[in-house]
C-alpha atoms as a PDB file:
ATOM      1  CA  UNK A   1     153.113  78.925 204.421  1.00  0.00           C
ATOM      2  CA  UNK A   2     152.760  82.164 202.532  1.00  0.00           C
ATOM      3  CA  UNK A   3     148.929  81.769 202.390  1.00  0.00           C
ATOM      4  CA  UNK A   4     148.713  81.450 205.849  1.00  0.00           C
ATOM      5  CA  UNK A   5     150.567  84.478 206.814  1.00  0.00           C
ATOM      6  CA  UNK A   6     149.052  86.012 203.813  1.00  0.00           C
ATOM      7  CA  UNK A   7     145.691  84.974 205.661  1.00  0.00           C
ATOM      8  CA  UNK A   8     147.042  86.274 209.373  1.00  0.00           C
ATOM      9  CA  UNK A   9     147.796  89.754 208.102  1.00  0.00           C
ATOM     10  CA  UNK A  10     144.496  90.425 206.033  1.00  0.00           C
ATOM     11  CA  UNK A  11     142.990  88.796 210.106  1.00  0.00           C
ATOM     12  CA  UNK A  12     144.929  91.175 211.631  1.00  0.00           C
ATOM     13  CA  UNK A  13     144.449  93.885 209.416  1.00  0.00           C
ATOM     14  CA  UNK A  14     140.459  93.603 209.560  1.00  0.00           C
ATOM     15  CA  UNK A  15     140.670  93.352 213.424  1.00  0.00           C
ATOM     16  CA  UNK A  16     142.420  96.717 213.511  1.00  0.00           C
ATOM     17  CA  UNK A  17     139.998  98.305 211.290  1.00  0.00           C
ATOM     18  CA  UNK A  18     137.247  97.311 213.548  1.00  0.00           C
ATOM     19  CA  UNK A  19     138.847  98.321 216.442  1.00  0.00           C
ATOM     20  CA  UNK A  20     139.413 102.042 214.871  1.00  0.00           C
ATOM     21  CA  UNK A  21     135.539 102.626 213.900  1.00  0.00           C
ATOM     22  CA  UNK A  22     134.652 101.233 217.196  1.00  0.00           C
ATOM     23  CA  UNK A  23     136.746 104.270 218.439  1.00  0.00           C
ATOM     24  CA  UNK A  24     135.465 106.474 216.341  1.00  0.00           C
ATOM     25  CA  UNK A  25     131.797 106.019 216.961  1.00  0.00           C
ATOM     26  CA  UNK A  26     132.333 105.892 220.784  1.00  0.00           C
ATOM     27  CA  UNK A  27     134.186 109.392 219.834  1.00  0.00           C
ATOM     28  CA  UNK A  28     131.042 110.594 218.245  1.00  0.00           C
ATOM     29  CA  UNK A  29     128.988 109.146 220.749  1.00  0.00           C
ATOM     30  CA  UNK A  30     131.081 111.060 223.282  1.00  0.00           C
ATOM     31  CA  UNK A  31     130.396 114.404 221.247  1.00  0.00           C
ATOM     32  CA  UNK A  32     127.197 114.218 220.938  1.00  0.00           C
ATOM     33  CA  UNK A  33     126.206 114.013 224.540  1.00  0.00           C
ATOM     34  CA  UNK A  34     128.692 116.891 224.830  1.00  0.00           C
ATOM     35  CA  UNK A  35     126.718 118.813 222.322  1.00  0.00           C
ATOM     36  CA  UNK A  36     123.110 118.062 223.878  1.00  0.00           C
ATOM     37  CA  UNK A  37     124.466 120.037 226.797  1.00  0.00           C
ATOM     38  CA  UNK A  38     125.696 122.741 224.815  1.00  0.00           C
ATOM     39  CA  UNK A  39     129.339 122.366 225.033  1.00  0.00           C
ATOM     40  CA  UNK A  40     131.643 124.220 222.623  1.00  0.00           C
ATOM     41  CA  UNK A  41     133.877 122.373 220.272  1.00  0.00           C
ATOM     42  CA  UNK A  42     137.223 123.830 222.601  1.00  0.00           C
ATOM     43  CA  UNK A  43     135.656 122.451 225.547  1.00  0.00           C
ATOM     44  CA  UNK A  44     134.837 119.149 224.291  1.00  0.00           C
ATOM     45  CA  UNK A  45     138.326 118.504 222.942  1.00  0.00           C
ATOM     46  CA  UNK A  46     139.497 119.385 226.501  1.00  0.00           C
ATOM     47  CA  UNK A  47     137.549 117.083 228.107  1.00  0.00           C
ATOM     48  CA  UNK A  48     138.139 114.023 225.781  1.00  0.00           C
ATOM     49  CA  UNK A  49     141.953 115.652 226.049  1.00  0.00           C
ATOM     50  CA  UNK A  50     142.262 116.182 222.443  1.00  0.00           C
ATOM     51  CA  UNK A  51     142.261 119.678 220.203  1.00  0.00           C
ATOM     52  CA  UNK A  52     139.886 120.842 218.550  1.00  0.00           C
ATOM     53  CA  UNK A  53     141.403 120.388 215.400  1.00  0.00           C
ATOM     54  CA  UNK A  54     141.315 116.833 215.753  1.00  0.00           C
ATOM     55  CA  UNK A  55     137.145 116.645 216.215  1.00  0.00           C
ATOM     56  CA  UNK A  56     136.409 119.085 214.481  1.00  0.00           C
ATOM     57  CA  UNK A  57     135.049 117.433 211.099  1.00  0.00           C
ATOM     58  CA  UNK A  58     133.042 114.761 213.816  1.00  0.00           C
ATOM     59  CA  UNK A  59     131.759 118.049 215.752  1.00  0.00           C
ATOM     60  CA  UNK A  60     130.439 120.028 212.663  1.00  0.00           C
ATOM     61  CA  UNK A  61     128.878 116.480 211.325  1.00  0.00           C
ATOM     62  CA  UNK A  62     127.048 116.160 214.415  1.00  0.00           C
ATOM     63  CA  UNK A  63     126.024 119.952 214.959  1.00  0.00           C
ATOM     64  CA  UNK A  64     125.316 119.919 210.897  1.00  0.00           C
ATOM     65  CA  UNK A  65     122.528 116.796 211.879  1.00  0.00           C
ATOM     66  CA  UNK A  66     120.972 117.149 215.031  1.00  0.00           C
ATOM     67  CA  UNK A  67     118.492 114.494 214.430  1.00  0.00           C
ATOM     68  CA  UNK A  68     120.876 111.673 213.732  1.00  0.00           C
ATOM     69  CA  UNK A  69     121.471 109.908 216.706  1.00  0.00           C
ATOM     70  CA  UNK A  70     123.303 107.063 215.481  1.00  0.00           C
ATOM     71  CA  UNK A  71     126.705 107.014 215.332  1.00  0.00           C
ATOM     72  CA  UNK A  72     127.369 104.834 212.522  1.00  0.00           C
ATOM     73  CA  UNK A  73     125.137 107.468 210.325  1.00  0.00           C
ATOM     74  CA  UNK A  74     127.191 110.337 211.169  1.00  0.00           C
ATOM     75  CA  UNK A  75     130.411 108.825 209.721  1.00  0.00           C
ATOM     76  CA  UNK A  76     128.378 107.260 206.844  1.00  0.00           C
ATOM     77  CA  UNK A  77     127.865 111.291 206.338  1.00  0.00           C
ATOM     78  CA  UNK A  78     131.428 111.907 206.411  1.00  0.00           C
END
């Protein structure tokens, strides 16, 4: 019985995970168009309804490397 729930939580656990980079990337995703149209870091927080301080390590990685498009690179550069 303690395997199993041992097994459910690590399940869980991974499922979360997941779910948070799949944020995350959709986050940088959403910064990056913001960015192509020349949007300052206070204005994209307002619009995604966060602060600035929040984005601001995602914003800098994606001003920092223009050419990366991917989203998955520019937390890999985090």
């Amino acid at each position: 019985m303690t395997i199993d729930m041992s097994f459910e939580k690590r399940e869980e656990f991974i499922r979360e995970e997941g779910r948070e980079e799949g944020s995350t990337e959709r986050l940088v995703s959403q910064i990056q168009k913001k960015v192509k149209k020349a949007k300052s870091l206070d204005a994209i927080a307002d619009e995604i309804e966060t602060t600035a301080d929040e984005i601001r390590s995602l914003y800098d990685a994606v001003i920092g490397h223009p050419d990366v498009t991917d989203p998955k690179k520019i937390l890999e550069l985090l």
